[in-house]
Protein backbone atom coordinates (compact mmCIF):
# COMPACT_ATOMS: atom_id res chain seq x y z
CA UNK A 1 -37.75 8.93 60.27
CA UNK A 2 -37.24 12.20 61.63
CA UNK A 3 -37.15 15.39 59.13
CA UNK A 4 -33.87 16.10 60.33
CA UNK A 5 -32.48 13.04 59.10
CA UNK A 6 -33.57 13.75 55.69
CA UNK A 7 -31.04 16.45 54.33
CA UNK A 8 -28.75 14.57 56.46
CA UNK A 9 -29.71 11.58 54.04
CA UNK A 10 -29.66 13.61 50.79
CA UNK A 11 -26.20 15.18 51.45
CA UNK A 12 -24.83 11.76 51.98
CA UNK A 13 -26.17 10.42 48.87
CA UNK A 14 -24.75 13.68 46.61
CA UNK A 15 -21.60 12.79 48.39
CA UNK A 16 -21.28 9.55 47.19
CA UNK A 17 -22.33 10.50 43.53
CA UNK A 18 -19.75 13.24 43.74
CA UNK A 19 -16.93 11.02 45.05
CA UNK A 20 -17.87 8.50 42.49
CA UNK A 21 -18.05 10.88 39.37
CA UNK A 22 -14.87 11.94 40.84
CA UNK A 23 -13.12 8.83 40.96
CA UNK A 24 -14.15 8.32 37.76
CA UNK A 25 -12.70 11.33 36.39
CA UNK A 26 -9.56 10.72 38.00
CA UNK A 27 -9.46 7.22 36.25
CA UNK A 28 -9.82 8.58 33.44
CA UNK A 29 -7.12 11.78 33.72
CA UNK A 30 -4.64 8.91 34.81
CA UNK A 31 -4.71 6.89 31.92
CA UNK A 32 -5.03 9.95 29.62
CA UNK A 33 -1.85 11.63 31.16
CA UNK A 34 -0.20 8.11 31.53
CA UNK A 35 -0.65 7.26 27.72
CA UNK A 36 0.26 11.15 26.99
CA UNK A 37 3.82 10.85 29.20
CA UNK A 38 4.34 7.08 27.85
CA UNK A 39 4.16 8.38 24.29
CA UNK A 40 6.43 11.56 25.27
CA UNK A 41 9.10 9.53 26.85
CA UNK A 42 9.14 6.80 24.25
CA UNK A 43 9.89 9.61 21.64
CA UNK A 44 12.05 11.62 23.79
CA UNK A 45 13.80 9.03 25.38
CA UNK A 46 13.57 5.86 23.23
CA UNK A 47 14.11 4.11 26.51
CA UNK A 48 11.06 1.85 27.47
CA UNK A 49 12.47 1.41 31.45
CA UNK A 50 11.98 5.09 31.24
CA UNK A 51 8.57 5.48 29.78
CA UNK A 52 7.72 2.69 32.44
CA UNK A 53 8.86 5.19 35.40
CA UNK A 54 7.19 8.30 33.78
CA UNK A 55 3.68 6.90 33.05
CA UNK A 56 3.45 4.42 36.21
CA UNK A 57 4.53 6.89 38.77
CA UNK A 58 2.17 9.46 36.82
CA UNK A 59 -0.49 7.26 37.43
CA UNK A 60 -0.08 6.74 40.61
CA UNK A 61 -0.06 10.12 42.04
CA UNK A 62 -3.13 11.08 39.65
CA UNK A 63 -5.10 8.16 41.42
CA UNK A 64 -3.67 8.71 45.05
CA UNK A 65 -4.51 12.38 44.76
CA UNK A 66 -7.98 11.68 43.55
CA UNK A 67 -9.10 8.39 45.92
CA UNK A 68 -7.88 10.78 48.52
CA UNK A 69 -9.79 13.74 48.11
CA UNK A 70 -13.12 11.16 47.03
CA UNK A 71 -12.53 9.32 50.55
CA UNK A 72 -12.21 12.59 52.80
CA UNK A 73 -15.41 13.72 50.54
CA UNK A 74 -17.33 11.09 52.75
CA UNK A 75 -15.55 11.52 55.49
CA UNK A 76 -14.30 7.75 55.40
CA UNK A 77 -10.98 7.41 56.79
CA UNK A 78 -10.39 11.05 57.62
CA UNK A 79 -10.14 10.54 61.76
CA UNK A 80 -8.98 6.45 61.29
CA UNK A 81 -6.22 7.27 58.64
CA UNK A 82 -7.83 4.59 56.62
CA UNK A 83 -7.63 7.34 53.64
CA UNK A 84 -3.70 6.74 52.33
CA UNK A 85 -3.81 3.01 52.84
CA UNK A 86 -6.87 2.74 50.51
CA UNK A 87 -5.57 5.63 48.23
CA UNK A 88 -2.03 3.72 47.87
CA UNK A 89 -3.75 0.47 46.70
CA UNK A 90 -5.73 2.15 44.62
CA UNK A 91 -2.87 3.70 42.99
CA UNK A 92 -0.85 0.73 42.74
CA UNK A 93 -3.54 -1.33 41.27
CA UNK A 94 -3.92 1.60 38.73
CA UNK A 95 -0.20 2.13 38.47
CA UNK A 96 0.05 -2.10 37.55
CA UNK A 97 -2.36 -1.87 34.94
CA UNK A 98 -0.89 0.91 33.20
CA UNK A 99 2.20 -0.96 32.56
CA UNK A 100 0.17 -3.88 31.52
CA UNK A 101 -2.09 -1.78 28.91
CA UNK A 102 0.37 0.77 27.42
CA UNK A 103 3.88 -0.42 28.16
CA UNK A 104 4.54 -4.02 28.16
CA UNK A 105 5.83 -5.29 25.15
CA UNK A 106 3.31 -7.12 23.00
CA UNK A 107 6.65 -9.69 22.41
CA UNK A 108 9.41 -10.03 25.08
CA UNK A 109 12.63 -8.37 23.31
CA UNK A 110 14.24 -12.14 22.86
CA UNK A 111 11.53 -13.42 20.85
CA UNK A 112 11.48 -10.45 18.99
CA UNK A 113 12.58 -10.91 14.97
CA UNK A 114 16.27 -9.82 14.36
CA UNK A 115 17.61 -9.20 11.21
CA UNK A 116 19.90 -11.69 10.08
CA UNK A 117 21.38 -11.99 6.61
CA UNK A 118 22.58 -15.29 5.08
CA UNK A 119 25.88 -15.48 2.74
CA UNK A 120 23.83 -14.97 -0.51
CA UNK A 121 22.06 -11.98 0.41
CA UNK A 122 23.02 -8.64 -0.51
CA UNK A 123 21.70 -4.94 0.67
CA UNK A 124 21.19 -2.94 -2.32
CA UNK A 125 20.96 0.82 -1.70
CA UNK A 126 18.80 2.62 -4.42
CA UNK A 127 18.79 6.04 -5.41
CA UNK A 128 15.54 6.51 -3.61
CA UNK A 129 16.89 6.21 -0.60
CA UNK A 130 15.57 2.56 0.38
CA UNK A 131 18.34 -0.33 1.50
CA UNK A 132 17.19 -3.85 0.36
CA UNK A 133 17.65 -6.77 0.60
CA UNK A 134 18.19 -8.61 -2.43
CA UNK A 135 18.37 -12.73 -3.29
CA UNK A 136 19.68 -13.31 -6.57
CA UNK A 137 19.12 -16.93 -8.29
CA UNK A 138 21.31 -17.25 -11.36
CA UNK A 139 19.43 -19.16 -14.56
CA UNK A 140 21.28 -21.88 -15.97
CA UNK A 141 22.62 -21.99 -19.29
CA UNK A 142 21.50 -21.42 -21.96
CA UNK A 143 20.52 -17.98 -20.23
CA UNK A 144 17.46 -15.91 -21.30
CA UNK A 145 17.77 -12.42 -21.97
CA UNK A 146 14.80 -11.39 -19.86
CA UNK A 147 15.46 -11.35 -15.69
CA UNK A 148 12.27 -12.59 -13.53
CA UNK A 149 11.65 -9.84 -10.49
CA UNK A 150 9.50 -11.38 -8.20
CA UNK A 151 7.18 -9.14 -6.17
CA UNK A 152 5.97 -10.44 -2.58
CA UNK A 153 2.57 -9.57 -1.00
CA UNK A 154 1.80 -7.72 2.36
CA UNK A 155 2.18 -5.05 1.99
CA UNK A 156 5.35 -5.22 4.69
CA UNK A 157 5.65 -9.05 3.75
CA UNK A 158 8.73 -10.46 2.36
CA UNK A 159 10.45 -13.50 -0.20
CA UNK A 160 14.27 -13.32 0.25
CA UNK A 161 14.23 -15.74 3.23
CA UNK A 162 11.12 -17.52 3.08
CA UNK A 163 12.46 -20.42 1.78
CA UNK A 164 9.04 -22.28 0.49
CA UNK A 165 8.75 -19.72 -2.27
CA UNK A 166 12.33 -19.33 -3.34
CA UNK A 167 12.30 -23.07 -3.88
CA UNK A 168 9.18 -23.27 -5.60
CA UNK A 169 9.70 -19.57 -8.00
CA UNK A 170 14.02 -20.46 -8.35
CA UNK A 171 12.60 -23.80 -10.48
CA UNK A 172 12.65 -21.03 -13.24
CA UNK A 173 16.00 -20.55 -13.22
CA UNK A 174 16.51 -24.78 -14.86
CA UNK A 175 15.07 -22.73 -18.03
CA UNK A 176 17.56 -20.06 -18.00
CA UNK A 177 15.82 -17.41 -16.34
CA UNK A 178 17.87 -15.45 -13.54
CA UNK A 179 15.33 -14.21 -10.62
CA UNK A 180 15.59 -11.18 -8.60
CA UNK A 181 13.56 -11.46 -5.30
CA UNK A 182 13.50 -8.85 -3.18
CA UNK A 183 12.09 -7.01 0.12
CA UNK A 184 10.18 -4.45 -0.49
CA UNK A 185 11.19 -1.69 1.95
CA UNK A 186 9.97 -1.93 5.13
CA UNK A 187 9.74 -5.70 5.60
CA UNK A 188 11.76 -8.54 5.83
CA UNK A 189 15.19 -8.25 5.80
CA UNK A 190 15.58 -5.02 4.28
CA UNK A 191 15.84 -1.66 6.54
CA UNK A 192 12.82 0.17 7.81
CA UNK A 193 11.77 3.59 7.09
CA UNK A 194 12.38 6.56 9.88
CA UNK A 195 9.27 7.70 9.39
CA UNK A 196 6.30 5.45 8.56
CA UNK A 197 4.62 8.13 6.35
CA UNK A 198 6.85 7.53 3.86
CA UNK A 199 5.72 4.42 3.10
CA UNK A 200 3.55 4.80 0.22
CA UNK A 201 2.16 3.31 -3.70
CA UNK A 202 4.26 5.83 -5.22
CA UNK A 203 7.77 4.85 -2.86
CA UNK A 204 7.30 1.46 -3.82
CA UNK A 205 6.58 1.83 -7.52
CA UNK A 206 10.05 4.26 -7.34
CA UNK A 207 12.23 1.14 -5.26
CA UNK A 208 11.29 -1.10 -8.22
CA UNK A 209 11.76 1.32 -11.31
CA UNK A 210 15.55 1.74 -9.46
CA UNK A 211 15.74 -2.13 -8.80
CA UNK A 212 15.53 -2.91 -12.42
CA UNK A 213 18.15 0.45 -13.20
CA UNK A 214 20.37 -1.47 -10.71
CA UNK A 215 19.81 -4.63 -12.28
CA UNK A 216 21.05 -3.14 -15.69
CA UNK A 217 18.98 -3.96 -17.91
CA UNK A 218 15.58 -2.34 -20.03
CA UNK A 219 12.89 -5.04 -19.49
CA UNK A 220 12.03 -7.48 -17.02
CA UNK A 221 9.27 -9.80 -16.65
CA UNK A 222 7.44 -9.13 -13.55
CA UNK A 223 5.65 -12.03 -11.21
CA UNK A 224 3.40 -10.39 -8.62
CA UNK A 225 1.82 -12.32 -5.66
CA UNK A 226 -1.27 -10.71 -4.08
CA UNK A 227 -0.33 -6.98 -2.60
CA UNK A 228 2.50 -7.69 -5.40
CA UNK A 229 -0.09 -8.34 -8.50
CA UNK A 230 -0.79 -4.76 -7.36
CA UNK A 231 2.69 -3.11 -7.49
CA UNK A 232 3.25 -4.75 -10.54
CA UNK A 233 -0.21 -3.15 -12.07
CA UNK A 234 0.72 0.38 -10.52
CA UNK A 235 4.39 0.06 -12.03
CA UNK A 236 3.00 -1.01 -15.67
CA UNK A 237 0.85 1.80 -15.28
CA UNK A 238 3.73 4.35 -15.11
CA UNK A 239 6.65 2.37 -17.01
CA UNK A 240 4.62 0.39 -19.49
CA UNK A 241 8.13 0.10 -21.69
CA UNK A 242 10.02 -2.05 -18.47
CA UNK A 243 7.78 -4.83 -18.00
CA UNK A 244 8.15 -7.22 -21.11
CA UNK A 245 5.48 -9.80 -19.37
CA UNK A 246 4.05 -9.93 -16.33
CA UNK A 247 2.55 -12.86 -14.14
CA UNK A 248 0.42 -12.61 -11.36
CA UNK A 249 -0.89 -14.72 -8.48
CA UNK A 250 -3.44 -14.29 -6.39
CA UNK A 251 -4.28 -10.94 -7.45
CA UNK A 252 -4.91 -8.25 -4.86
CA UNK A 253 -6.89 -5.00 -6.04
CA UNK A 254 -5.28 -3.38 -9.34
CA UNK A 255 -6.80 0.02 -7.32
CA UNK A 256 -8.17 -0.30 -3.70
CA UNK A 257 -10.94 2.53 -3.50
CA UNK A 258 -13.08 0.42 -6.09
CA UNK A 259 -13.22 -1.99 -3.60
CA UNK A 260 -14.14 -0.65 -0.16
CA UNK A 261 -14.99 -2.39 3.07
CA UNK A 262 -12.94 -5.75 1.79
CA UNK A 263 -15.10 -6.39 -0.30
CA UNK A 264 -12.20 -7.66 -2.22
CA UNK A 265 -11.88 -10.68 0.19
CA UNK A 266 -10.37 -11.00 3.46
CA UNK A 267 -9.12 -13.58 5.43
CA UNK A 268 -11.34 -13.03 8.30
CA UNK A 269 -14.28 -14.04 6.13
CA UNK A 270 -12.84 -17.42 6.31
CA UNK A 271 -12.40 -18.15 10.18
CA UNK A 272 -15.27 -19.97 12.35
CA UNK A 273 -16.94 -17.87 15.12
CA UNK A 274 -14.62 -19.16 17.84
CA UNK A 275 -11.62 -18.51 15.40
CA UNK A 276 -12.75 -14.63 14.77
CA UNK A 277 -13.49 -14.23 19.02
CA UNK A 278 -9.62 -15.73 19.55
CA UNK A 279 -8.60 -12.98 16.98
CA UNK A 280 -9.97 -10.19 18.04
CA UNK A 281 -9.17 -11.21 21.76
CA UNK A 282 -5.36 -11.63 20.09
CA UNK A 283 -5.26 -8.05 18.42
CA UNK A 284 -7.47 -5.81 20.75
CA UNK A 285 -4.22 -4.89 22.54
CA UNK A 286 -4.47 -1.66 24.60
CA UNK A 287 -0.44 -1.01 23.05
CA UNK A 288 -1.60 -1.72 19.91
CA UNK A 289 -4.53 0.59 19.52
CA UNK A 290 -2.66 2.99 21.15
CA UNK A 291 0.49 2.96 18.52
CA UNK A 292 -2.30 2.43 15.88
CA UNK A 293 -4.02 6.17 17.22
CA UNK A 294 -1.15 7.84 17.90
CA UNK A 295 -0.44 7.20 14.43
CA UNK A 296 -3.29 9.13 12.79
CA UNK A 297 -2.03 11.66 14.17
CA UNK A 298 1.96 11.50 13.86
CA UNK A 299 3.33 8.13 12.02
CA UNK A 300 7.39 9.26 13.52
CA UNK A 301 5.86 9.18 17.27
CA UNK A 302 3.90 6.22 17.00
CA UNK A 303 7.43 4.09 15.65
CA UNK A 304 9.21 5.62 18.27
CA UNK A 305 6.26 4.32 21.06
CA UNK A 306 5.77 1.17 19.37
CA UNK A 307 8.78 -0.18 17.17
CA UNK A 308 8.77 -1.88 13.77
CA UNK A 309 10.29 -4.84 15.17
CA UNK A 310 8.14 -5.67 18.16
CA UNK A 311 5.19 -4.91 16.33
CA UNK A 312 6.43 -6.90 13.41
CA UNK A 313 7.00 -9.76 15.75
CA UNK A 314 3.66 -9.57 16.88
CA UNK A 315 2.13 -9.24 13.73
CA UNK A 316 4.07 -12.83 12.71
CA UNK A 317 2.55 -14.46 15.79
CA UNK A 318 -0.87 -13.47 14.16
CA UNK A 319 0.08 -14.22 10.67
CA UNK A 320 1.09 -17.86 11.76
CA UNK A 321 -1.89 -18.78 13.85
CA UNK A 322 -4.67 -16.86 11.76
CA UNK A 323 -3.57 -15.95 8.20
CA UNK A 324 -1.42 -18.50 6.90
CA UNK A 325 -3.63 -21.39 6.99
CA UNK A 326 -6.22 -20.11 4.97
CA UNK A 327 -4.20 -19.14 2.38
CA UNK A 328 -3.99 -22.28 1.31
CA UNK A 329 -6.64 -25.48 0.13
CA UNK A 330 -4.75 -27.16 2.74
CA UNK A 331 -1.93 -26.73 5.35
CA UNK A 332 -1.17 -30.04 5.25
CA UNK A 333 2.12 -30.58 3.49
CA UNK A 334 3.01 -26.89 3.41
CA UNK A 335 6.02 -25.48 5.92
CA UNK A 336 5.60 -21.80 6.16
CA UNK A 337 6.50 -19.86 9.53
CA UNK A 338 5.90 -15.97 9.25
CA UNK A 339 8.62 -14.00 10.78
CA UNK A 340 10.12 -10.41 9.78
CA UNK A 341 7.10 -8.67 8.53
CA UNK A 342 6.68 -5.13 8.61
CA UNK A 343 3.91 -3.84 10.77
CA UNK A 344 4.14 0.23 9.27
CA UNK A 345 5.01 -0.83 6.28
CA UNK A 346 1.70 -2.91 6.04
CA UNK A 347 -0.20 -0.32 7.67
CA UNK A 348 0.77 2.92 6.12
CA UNK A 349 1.78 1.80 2.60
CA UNK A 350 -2.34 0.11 3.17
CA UNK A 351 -3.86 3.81 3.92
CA UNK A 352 -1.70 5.30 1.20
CA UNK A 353 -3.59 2.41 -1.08
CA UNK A 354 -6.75 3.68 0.25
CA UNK A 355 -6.75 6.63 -0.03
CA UNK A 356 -5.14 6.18 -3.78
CA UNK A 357 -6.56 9.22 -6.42
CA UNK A 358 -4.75 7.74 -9.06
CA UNK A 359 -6.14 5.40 -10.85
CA UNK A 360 -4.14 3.01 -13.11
CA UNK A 361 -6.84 1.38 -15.15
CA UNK A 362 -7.54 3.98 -17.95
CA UNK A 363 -3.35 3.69 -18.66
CA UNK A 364 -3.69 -0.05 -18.12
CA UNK A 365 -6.42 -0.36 -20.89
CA UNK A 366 -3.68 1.26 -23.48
CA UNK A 367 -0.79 -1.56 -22.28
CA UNK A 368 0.10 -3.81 -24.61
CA UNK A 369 1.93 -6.02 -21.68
CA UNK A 370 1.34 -9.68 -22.22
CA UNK A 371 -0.54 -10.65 -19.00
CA UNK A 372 -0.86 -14.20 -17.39
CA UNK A 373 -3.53 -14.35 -14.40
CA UNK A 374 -3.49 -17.48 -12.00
CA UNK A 375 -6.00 -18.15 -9.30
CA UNK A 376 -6.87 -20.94 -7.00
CA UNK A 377 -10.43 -21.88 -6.69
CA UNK A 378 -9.28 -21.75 -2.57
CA UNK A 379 -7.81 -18.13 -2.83
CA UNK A 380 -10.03 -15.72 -0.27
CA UNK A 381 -9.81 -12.83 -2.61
CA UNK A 382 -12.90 -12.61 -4.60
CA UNK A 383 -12.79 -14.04 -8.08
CA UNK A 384 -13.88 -10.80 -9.59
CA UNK A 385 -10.53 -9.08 -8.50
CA UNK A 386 -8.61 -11.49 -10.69
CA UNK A 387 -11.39 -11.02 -13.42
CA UNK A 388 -10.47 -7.09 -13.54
CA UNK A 389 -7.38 -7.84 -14.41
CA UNK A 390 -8.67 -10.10 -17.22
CA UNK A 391 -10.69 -7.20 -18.40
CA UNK A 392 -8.64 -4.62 -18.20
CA UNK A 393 -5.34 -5.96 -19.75
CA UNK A 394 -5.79 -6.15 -23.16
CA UNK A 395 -3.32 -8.81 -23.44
CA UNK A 396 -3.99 -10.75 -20.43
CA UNK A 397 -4.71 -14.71 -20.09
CA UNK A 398 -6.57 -16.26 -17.28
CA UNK A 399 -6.37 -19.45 -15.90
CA UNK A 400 -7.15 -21.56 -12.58
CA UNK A 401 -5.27 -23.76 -10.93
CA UNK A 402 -6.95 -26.16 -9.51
CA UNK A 403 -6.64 -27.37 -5.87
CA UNK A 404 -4.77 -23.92 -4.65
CA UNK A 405 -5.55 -21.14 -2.99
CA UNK A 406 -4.11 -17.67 -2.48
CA UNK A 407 -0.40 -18.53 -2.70
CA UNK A 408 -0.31 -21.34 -5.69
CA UNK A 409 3.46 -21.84 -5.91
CA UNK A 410 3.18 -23.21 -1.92
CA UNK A 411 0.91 -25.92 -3.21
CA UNK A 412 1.04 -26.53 -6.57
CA UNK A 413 4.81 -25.24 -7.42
CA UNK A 414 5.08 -27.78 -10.72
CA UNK A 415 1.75 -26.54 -12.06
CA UNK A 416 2.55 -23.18 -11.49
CA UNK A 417 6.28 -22.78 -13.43
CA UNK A 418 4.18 -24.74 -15.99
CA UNK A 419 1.96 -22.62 -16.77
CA UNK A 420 4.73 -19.68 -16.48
CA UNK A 421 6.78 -21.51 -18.87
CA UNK A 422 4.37 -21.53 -21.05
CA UNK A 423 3.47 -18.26 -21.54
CA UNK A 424 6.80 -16.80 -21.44
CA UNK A 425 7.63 -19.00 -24.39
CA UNK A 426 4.90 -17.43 -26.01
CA UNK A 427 5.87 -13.97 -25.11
CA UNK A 428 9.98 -15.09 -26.00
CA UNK A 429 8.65 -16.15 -29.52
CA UNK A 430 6.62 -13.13 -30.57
């Protein structure tokens, strides 16, 4: 080897390092810019075809300029032209996955959920500001003077059209009890919040104190599944003279910081290692994460990137395949189908939960509120979250129903109003 050829050598190989960090970099500055214009034109525009345009063709050109300027860097293609033909399939390929990753709807827009309301459903509009959707099951008479309000879980879940529990909860009404269910805000059939941020403890606890003002009467009894166990403690908490009796299910946290990291329960702890690889495969969508960031840092933008109702409609895709069956002993015999939940309202009314500094169980220690507390020996939330409740209420009776899980009324409906029965006659009689 002559010495010549040496610095000959070593230029050549800082070349290639160059051209390579420089690629690299220009890899990088695409997507960056790409997600950057995609969220822009999503907000400014609302127009998906558009944010397609922006972000591709910014891609593109980012990736054509750099390939480029990397290829004449070595001096490959510069006298054969070879430079633009390799730069423009570069780009494209770039360009392609862009669209793919950030733009692409996680469901096509005709499988998407659409709000639909059936002929004995009603849209309240509270003084909060909230439109809901309302399902009203009239007791038979001899009517009692207390109304049931049934509170769903989720948060951003719903009741008024999933028919498996209004059949199993409207059995109440054959003992003269008239039922209220409702969406919470955010989820179901009821409207969605403009901006996501508003989707808080305290907004919910203010949707029910005007739902029972719009109901017209003083008390109510209260039956809270899961995220709903939880409204219902936060709402006691504040209005301790509304609730005459108060039922829940499948108790989620009566205050989320004392239970970091899930340690409440989750329903990942109950999939099998090729179950939890399918999920996170399912949910590590490049759209998702991206309306999921952009949120931290503006709530309004990332609903205007990502919408309620695709993401929503994706979220009921995961529900159904993941969730569902383990919130039961056993599927088997139990026809539920996920569809209208409310992605932000799940998420943000979740970090408002979080991040909580008011905590309800020095108030709740003072309630005289008869409690009832049901849990399945299936349910995937820990059994010392029901237990709190059981030790916090002063009133409060605890029972298990056997061969149930989280949601008891799917499974065991009869053994459920039975035990609500009796304990409201209880309550009626004091």
């Amino acid at each position: 080897m002559s010495a010549a050829s040496t610095p000959s050598r070593w230029r050549w190989l800082v070349r290639c390092v160059l051209s390579a960090l420089l690629v690299v970099v220009t890899l990088l500055v695409a997507i960056v810019l790409a997600m950057l214009i995609s969220f822009a034109v999503s907000i400014a525009f609302r127009s998906t075809v558009t944010a397609v345009i922006g972000s591709t063709a910014t891609a593109f050109v980012v990736v054509y300029l750099g390939v480029i300027v990397a290829l004449r860097l070595l001096n490959i293609g510069a006298q054969r032209g070879y430079a633009s033909g390799v730069a423009t399939v570069a780009a494209l390929l770039v360009g392609s996955a862009t669209y793919f990753a950030l733009l692409k709807p996680l469901v096509p827009g005709e499988e998407q959920f659409t709000r639909v309301l059936p002929a004995d459903v009603t849209m309240w509009s509270l003084p909060t500001g909230s439109n809901i959707a309302v399902r009203t099951v009239s007791g038979i008479e001899p009517l009692q003077e207390l109304p049931i309000v049934f509170l769903h879980g989720g948060p951003g879940a719903y009741s008024v059209a999933l028919q498996p529990t209004v059949d199993a909860i409207s059995q109440l009404s054959n003992s003269g009890f008239t039922l209220y269910f409702y969406d919470q805000i955010g989820g179901g059939l009821s409207d969605r919040l403009r901006d996501p941020a508003d989707y808080t403890l305290e907004r919910h606890v203010s949707d029910l104190d005007a739902l029972i003002d719009r109901i017209g009467t003083r008390q109510v009894v209260l039956i809270g599944s899961s995220w709903g166990a939880s409204l219902g403690a936060n709402f006691i908490a504040r209005h301790p003279s509304r609730v005459a009796a108060a039922i829940f299910s499948g108790a989620g946290p009566i205050y989320y910081p004392a239970w970091p990291d899930n340690s409440d329960g989750s329903l990942d702890d109950r999939m099998t290692a090729a179950e939890q690889q399918r999920f996170d495969e399912r949910v590590g969508q490049p759209r998702l994460h991206a309306a999921i960031l952009l949120a931290e840092v503006s709530p309004w933008a990332a609903a205007r990137y990502a919408s309620d109702r695709e993401l929503g409609s994706f979220f009921d895709v995961v529900a159904n395949e993941f969730y569902t069956p383990y919130t039961v002993c056993s599927i088997d015999g139990v026809d539920v189908r996920s569809r209208g939940y409310g992605f932000w309202s799940n998420r943000m009314t979740g970090k408002s939960l979080s991040a909580s500094r008011s905590d309800p169980r020095a108030a709740l220690r003072q309630a005289a509120t008869p409690i009832l507390i049901m849990r399945g020996p299936c349910d995937y939330k820990a059994e010392a979250v029901a237990m709190e409740y059981a030790a916090t209420f002063p009133n409060a009776t605890f029972s298990t129903i056997e061969n149930s899980g989280h949601m008891i009324y799917w499974e065991r409906p009869d053994a459920f109003n039975d035990h609500v029965l009796r304990f409201l006659d209880t309550v009626i009689a004091q």
